[in-house]
C-alpha atoms as a PDB file:
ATOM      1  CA  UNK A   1    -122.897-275.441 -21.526  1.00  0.00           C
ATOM      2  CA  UNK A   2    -124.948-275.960 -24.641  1.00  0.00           C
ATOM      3  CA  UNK A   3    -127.190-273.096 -25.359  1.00  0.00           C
ATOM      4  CA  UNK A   4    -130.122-274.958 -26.904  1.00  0.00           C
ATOM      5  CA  UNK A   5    -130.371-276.993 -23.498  1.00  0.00           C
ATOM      6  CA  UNK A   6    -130.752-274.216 -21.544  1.00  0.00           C
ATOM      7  CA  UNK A   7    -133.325-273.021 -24.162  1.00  0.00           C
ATOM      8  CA  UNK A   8    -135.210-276.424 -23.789  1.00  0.00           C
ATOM      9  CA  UNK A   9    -135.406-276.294 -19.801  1.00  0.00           C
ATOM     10  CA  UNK A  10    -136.562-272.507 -19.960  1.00  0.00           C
ATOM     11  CA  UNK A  11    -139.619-273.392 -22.294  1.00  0.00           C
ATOM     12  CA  UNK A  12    -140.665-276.309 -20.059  1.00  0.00           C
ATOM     13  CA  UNK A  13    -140.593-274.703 -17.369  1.00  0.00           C
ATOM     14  CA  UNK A  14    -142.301-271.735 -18.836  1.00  0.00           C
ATOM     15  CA  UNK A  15    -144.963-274.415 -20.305  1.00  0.00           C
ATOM     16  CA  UNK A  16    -144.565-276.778 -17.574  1.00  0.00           C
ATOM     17  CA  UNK A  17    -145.992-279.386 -20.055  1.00  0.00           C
ATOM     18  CA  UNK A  18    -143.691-281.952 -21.458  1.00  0.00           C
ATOM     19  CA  UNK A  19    -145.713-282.092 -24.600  1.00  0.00           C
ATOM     20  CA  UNK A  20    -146.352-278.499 -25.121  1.00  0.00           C
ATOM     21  CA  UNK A  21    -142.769-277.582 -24.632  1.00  0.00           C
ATOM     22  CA  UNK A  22    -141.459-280.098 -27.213  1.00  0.00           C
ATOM     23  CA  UNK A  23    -143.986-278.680 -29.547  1.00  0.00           C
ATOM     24  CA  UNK A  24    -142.479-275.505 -28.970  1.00  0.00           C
ATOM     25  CA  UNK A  25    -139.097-276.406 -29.443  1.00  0.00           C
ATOM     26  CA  UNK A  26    -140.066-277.804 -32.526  1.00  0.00           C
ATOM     27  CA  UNK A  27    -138.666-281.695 -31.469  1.00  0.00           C
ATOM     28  CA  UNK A  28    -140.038-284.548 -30.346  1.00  0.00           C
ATOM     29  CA  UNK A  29    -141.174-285.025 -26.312  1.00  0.00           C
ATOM     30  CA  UNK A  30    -138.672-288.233 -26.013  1.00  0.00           C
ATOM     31  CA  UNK A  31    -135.973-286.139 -27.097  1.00  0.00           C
ATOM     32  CA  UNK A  32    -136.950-283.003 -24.959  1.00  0.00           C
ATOM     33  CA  UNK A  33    -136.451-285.678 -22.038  1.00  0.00           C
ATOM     34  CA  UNK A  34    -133.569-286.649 -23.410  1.00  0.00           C
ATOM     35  CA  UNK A  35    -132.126-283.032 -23.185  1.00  0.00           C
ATOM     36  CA  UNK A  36    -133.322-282.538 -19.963  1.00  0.00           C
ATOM     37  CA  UNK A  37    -131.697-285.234 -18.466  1.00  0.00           C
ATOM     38  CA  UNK A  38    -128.192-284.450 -20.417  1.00  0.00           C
ATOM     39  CA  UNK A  39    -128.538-281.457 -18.748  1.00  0.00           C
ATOM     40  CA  UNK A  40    -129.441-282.353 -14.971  1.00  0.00           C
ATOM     41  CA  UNK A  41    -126.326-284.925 -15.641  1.00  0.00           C
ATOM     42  CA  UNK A  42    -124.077-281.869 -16.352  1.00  0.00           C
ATOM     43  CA  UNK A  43    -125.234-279.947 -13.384  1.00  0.00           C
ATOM     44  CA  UNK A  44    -125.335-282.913 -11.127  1.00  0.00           C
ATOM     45  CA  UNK A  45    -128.801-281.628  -9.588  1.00  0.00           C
ATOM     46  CA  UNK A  46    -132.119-282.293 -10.320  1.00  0.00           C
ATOM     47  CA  UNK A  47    -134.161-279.715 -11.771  1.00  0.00           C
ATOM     48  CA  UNK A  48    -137.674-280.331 -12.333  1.00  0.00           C
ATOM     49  CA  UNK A  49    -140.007-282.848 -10.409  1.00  0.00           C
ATOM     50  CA  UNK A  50    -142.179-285.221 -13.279  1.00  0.00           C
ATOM     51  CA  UNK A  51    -145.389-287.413 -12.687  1.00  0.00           C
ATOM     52  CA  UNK A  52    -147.912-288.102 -15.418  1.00  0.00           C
ATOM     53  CA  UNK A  53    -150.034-284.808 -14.801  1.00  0.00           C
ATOM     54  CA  UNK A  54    -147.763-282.007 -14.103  1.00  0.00           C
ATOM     55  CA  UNK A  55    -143.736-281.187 -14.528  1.00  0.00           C
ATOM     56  CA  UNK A  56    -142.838-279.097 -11.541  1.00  0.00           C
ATOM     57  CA  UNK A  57    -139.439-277.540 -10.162  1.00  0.00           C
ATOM     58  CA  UNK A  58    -137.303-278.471  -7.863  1.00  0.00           C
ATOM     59  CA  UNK A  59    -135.847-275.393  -5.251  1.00  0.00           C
ATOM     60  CA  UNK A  60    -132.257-275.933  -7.732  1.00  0.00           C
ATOM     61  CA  UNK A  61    -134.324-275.577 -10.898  1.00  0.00           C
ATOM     62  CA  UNK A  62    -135.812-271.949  -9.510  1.00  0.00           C
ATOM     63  CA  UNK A  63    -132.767-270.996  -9.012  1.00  0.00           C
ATOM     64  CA  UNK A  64    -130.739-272.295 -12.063  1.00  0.00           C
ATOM     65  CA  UNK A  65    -134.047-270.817 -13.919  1.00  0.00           C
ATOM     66  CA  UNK A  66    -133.263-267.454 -13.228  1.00  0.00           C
ATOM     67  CA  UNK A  67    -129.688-267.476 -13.999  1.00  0.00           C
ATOM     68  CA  UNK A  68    -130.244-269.676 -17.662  1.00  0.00           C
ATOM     69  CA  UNK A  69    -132.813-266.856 -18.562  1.00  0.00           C
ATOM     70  CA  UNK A  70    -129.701-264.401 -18.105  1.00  0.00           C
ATOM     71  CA  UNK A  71    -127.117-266.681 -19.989  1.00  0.00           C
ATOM     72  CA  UNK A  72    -129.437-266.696 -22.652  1.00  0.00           C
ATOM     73  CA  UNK A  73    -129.872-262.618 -22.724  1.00  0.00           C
ATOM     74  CA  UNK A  74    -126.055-262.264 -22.676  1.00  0.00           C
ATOM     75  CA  UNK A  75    -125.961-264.893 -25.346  1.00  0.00           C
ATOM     76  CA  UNK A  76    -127.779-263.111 -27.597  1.00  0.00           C
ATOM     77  CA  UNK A  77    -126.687-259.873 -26.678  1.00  0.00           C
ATOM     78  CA  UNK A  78    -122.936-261.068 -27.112  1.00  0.00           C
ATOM     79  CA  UNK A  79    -124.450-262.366 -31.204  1.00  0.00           C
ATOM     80  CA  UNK A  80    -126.499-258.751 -31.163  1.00  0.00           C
ATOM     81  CA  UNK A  81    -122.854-256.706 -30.709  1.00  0.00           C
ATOM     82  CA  UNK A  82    -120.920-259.377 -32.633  1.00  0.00           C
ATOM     83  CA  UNK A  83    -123.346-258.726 -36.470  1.00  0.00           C
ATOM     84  CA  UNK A  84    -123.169-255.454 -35.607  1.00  0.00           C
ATOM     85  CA  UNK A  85    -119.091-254.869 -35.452  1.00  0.00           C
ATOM     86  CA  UNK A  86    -119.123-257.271 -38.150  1.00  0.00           C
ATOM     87  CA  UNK A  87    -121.294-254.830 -40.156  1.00  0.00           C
ATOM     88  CA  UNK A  88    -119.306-251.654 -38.987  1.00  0.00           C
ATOM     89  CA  UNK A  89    -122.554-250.733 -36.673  1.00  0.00           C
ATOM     90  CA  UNK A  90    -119.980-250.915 -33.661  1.00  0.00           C
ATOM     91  CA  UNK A  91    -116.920-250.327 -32.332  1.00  0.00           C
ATOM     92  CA  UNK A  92    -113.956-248.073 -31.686  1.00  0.00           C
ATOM     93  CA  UNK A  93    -112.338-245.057 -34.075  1.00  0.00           C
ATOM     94  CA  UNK A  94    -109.480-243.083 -32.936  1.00  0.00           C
ATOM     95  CA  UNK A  95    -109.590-239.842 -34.777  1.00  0.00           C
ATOM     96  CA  UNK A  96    -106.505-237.586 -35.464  1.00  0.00           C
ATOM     97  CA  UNK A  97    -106.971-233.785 -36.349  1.00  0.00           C
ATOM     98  CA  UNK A  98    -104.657-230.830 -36.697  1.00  0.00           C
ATOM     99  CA  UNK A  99    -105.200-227.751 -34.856  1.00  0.00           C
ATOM    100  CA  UNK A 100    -106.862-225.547 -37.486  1.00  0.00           C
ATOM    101  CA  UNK A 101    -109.552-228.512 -38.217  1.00  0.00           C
ATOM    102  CA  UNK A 102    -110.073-229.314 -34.981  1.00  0.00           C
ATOM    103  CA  UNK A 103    -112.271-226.049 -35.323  1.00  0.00           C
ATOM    104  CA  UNK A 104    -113.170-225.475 -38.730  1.00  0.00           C
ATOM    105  CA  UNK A 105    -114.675-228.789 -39.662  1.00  0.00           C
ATOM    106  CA  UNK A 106    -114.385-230.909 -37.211  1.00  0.00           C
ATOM    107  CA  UNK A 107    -117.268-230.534 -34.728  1.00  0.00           C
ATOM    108  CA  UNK A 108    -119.644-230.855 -37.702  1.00  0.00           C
ATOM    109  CA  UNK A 109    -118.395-234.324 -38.834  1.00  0.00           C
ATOM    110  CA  UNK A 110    -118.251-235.769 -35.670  1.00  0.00           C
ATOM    111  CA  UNK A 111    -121.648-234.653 -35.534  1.00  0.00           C
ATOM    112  CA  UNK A 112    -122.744-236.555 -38.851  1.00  0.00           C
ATOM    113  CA  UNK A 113    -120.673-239.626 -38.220  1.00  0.00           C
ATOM    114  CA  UNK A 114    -122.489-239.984 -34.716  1.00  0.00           C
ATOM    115  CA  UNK A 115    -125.636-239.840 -36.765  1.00  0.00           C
ATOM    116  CA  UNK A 116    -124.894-242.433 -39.101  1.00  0.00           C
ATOM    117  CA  UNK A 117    -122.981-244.524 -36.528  1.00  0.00           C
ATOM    118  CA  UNK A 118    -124.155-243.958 -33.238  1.00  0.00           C
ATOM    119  CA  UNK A 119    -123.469-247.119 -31.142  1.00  0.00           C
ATOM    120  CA  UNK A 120    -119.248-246.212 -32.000  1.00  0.00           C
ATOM    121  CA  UNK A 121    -117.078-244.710 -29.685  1.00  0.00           C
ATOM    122  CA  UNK A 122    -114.590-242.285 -30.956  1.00  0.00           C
ATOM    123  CA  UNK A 123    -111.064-241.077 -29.584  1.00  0.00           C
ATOM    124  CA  UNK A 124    -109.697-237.483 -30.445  1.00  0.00           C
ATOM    125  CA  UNK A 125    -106.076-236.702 -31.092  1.00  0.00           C
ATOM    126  CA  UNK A 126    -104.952-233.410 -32.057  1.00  0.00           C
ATOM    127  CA  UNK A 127    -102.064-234.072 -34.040  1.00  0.00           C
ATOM    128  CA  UNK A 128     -99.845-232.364 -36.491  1.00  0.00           C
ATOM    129  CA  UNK A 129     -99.714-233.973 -39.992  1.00  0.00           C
ATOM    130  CA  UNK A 130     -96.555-235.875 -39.571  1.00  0.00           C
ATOM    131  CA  UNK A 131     -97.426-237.375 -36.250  1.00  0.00           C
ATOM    132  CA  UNK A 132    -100.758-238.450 -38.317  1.00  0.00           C
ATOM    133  CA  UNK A 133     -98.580-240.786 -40.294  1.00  0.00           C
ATOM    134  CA  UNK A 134     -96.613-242.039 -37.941  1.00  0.00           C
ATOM    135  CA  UNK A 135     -99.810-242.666 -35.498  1.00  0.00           C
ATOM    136  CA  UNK A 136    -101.376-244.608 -38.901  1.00  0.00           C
ATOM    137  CA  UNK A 137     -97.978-246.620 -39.854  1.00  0.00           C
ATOM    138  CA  UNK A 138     -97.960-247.936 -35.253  1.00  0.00           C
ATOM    139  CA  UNK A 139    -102.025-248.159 -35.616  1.00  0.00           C
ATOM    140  CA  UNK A 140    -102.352-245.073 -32.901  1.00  0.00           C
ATOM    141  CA  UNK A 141    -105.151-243.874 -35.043  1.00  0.00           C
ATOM    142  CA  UNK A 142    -107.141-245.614 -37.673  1.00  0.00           C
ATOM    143  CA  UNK A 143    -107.983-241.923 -39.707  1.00  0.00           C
ATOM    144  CA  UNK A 144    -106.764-238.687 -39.620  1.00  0.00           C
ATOM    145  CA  UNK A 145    -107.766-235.007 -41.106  1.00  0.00           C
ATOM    146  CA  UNK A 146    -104.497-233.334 -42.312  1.00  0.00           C
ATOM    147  CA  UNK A 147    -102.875-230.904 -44.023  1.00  0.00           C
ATOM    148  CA  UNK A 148    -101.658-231.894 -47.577  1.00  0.00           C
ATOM    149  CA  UNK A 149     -98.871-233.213 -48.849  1.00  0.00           C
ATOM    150  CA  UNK A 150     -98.416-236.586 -47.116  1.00  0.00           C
ATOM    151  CA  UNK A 151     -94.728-237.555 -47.036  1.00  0.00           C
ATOM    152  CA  UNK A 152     -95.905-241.517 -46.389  1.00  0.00           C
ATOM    153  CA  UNK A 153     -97.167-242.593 -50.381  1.00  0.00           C
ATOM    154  CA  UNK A 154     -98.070-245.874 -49.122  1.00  0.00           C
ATOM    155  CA  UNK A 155    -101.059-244.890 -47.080  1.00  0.00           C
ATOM    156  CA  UNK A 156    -104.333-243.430 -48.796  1.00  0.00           C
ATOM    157  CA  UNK A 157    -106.075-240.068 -48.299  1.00  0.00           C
ATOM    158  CA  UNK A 158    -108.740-237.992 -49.975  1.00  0.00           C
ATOM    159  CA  UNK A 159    -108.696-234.183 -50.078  1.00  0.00           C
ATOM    160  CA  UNK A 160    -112.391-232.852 -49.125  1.00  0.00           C
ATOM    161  CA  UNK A 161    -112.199-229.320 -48.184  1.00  0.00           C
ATOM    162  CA  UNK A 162    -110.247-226.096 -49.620  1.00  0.00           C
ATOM    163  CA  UNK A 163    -110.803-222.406 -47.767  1.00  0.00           C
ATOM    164  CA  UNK A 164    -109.842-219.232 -48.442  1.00  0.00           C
ATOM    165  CA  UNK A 165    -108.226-217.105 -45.687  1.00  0.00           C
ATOM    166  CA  UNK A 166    -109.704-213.905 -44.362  1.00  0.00           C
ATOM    167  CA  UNK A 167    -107.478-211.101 -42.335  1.00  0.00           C
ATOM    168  CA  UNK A 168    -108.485-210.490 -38.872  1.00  0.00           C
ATOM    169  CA  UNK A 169    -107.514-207.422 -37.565  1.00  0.00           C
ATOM    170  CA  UNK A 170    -108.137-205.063 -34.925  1.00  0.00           C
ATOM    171  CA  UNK A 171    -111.288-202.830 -34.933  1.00  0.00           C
ATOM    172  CA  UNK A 172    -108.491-199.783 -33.986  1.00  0.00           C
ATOM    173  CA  UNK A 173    -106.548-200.371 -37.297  1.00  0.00           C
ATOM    174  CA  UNK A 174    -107.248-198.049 -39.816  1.00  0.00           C
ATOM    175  CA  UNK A 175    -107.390-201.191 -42.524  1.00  0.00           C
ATOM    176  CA  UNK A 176    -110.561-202.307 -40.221  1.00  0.00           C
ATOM    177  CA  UNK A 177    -112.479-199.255 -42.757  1.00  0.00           C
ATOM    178  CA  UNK A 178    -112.040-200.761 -45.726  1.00  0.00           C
ATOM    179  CA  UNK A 179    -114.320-203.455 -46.808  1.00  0.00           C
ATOM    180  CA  UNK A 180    -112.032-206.081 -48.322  1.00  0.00           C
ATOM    181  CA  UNK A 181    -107.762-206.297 -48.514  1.00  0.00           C
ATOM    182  CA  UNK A 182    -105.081-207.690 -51.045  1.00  0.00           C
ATOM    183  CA  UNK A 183    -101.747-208.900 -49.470  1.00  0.00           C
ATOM    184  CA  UNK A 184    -100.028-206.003 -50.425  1.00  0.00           C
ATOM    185  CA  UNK A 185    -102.105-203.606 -48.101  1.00  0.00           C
ATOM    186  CA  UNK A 186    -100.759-206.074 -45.762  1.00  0.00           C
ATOM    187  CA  UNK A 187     -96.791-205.169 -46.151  1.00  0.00           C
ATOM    188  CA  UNK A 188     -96.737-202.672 -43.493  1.00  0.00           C
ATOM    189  CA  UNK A 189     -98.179-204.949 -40.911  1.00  0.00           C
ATOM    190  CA  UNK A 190     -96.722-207.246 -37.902  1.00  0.00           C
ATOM    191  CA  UNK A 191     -97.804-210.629 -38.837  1.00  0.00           C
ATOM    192  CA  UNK A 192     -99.292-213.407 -36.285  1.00  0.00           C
ATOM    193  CA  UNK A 193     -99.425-216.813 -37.569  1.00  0.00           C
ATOM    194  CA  UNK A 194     -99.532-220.204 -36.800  1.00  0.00           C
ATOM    195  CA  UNK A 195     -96.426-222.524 -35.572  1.00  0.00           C
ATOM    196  CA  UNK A 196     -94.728-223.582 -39.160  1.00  0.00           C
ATOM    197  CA  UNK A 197     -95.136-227.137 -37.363  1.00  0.00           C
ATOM    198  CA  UNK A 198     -98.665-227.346 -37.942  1.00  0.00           C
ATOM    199  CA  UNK A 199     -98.461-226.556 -41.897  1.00  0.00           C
ATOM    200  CA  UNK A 200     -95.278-226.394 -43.142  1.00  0.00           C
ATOM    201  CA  UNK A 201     -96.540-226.184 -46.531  1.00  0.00           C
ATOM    202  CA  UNK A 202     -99.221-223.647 -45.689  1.00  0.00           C
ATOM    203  CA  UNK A 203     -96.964-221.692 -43.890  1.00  0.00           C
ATOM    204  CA  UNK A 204     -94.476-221.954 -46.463  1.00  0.00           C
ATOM    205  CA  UNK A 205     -97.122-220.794 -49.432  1.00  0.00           C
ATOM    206  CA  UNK A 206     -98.083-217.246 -46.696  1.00  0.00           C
ATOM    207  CA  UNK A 207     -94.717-216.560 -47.337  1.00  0.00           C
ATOM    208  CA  UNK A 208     -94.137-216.632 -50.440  1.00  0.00           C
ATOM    209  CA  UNK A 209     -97.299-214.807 -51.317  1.00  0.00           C
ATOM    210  CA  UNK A 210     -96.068-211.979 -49.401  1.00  0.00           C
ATOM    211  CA  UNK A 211     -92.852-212.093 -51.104  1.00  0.00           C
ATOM    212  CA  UNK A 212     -94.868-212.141 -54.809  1.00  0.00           C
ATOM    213  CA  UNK A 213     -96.500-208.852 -53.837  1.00  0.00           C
ATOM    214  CA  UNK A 214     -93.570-207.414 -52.429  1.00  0.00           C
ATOM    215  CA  UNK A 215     -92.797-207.640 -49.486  1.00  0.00           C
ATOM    216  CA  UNK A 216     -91.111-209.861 -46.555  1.00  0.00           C
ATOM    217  CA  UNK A 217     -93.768-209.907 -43.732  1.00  0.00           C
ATOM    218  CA  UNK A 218     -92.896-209.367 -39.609  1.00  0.00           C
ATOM    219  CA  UNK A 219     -93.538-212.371 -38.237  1.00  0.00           C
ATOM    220  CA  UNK A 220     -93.432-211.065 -34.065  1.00  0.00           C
ATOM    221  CA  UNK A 221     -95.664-213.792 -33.125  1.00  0.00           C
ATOM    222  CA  UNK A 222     -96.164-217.796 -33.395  1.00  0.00           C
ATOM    223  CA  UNK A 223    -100.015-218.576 -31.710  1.00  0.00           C
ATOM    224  CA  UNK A 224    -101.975-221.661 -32.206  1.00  0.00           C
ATOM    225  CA  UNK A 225    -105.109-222.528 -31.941  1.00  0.00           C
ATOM    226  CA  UNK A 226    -106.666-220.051 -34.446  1.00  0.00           C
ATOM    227  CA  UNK A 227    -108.883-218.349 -30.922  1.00  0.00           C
ATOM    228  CA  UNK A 228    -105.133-217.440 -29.618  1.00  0.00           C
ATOM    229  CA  UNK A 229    -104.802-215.690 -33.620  1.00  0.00           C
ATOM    230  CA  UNK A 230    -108.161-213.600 -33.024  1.00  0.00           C
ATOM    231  CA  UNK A 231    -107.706-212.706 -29.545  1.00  0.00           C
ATOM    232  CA  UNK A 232    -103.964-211.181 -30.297  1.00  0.00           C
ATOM    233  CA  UNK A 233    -105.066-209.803 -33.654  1.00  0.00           C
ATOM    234  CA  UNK A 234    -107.930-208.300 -31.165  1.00  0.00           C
ATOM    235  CA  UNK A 235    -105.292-206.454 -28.937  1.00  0.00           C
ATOM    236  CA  UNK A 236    -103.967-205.199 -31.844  1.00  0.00           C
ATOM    237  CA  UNK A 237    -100.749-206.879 -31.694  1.00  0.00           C
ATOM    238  CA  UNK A 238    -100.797-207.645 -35.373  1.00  0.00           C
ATOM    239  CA  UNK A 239    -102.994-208.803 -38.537  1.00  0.00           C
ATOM    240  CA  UNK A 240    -103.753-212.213 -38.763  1.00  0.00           C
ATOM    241  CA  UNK A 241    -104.654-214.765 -41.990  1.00  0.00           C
ATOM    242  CA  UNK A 242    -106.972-217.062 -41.025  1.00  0.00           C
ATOM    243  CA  UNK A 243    -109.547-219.565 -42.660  1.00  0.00           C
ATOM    244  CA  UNK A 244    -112.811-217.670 -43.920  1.00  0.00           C
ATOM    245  CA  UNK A 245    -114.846-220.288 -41.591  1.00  0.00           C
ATOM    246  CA  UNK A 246    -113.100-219.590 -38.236  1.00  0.00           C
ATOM    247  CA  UNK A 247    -114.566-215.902 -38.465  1.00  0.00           C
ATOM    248  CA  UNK A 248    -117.770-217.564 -36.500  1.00  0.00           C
ATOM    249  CA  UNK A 249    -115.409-216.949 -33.144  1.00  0.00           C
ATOM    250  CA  UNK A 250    -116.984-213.262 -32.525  1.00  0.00           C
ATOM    251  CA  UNK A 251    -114.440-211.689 -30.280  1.00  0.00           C
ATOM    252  CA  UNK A 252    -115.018-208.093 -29.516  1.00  0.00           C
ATOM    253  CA  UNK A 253    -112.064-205.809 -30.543  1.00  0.00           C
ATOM    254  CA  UNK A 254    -111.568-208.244 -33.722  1.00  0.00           C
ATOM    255  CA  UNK A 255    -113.357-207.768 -37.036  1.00  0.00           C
ATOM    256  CA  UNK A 256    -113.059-209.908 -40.361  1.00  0.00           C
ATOM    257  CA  UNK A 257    -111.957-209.026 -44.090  1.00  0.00           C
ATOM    258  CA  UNK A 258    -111.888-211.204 -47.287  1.00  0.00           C
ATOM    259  CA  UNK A 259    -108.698-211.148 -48.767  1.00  0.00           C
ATOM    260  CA  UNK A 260    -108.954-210.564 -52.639  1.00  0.00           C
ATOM    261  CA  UNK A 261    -106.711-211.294 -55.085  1.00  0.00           C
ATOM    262  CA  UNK A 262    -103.892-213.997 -54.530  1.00  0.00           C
ATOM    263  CA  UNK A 263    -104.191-215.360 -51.459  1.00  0.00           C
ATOM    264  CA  UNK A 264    -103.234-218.820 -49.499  1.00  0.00           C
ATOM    265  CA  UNK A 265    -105.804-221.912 -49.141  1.00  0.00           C
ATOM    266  CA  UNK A 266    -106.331-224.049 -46.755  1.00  0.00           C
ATOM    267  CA  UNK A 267    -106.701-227.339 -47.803  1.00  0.00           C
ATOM    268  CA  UNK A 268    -107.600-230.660 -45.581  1.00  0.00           C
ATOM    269  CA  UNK A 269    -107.915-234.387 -46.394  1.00  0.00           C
ATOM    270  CA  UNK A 270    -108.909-237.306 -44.917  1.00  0.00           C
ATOM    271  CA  UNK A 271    -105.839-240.124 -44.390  1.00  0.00           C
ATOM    272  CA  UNK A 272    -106.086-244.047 -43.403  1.00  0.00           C
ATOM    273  CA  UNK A 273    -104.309-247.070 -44.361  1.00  0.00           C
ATOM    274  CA  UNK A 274    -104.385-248.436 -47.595  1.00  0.00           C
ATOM    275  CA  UNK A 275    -105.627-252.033 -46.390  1.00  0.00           C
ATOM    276  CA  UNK A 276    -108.334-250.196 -43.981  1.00  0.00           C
ATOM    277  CA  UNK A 277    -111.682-251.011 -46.032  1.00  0.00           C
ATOM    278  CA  UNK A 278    -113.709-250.799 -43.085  1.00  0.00           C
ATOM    279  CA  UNK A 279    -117.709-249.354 -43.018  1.00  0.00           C
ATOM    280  CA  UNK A 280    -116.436-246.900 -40.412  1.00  0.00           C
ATOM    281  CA  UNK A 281    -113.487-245.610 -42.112  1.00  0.00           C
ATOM    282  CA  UNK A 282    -116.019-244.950 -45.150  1.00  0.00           C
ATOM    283  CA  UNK A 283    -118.723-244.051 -43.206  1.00  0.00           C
ATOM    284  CA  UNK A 284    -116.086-241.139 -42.085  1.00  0.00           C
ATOM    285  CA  UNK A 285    -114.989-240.782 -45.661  1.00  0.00           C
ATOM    286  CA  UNK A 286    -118.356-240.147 -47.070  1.00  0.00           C
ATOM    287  CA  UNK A 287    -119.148-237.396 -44.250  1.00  0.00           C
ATOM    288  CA  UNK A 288    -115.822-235.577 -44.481  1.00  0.00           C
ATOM    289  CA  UNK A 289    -116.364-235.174 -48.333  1.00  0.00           C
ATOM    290  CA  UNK A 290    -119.963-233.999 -47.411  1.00  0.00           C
ATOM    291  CA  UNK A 291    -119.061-231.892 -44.970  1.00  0.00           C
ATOM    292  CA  UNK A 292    -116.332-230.484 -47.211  1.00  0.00           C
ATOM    293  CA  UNK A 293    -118.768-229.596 -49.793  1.00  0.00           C
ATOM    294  CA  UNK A 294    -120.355-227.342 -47.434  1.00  0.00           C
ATOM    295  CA  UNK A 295    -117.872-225.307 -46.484  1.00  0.00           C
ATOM    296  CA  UNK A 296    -115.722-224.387 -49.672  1.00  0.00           C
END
């Protein structure tokens, strides 16, 4: 059904003046008429009653009134949504995000993006960094916040964020009196960290840190998310090293100390296909990287 007939029958009957309507339309009366009748052809109804003084509806044309004035809201609505997901103002973005960002920087970018894009829907998927690349390479998830490296060269990220650790500890142990620690005050302690799955390289550089000041640490526990760290650090099962933002979890029984000297970082970046040059995917660029800035 051609849209600009159904535009011509709803201004005459809104004018309910041959002349006036044509005007309106900006065409001629004759072919107003013309349209009108093209139209009551395709419907096989009449629509409006016509004598020389007045143009009146028929009980169809009421009815088929109503309903036009609809198709043409929808139209435009269905145009409205279409410019906007062709200008990135719309749309879906599936979101991966390890653990440890899920709770760091996470919250604060959604926040932003929402902001600058709030007509798009986002879906959250807390991922490790290898299942990040493989949910890019099927299309799972169209970006992804991960721990460096990438083992996949062919898709493109952007680090945006690097964080000291602190220690948590518990309020009982007699490090909690001193004001800062180095990793060597840490030798004597039971270690809880993270699953080596979520950070291999992270976890990788703890150890080795510990080894450079001299010592192997004891490693008793494996807890993830960085709450189940705190909480067990709190109990005073064992120290913890944890990013210097995540000390905003206040858990009674736990307190916080910067770790001086060599310590690890914890670094994040944003990842996305190479080909993926869409205003969402830098939208959610730009805000990571400001975000990022905040926070080192």
């Amino acid at each position: 059904m051609d849209r600009r007939r159904l535009q011509f029958f709803v201004a005459l009957c809104e004018e309910l003046h041959f002349h006036r309507a044509a005007a309106r339309c900006h065409i001629t009366q004759p072919a107003l008429s013309q349209q009108l009748r093209a139209l009551e052809e395709e419907l096989q109804v009449q629509l409006v009653h016509r004598n020389k003084r007045r143009v009146s509806l028929t009980r169809a044309g009421e009815t088929f009134l109503s309903e036009a004035r609809k198709i043409l809201r929808q139209m435009e609505h269905a145009a409205l949504l279409a410019r906007q997901t062709d200008r990135g103002e719309i749309g879906q973005l599936s979101v991966g995000v390890t653990a440890p960002a899920l709770y760091i920087v996470f919250p604060e970018i959604m926040h932003r993006f929402r902001m600058e894009l709030p007509n798009f829907g986002v879906n959250v998927h807390v991922m490790t960094t290898s299942e990040q690349e493989e949910g890019l390479r099927s299309g799972a998830i169209d970006v992804g916040i991960f721990h460096p490296p990438l083992d996949d060269q062919s898709l493109s990220s952007r680090l945006f964020a690097r964080m000291r650790f602190n220690v948590v500890l518990s309020d009982r142990n007699p490090l909690a009196a001193r004001t800062s620690l180095r990793l060597e005050d840490l030798s004597r302690e039971r270690f809880i960290i993270f699953p080596r799955v979520i950070g291999p390289k992270l976890y990788d550089e703890i150890l080795t840190l510990c080894q450079q000041a001299g010592f192997s640490p004891e490693l008793i526990l494996e807890a993830s998310p960085a709450q189940s760290i705190i909480a067990l650090a709190a109990a005073d099962f064992g120290i913890g090293l944890i990013a210097s933002s995540l000390q905003q979890f206040d858990r009674p029984g736990a307190v916080y100390r910067p770790l001086e000297g060599p310590g690890p970082t914890l670094t994040l970046g944003v990842a996305y296909q190479s080909d993926d040059t869409s205003p969402a995917i830098r939208t959610f660029l730009d805000v990571a990287v400001a975000i990022g800035e905040q926070v080192q």
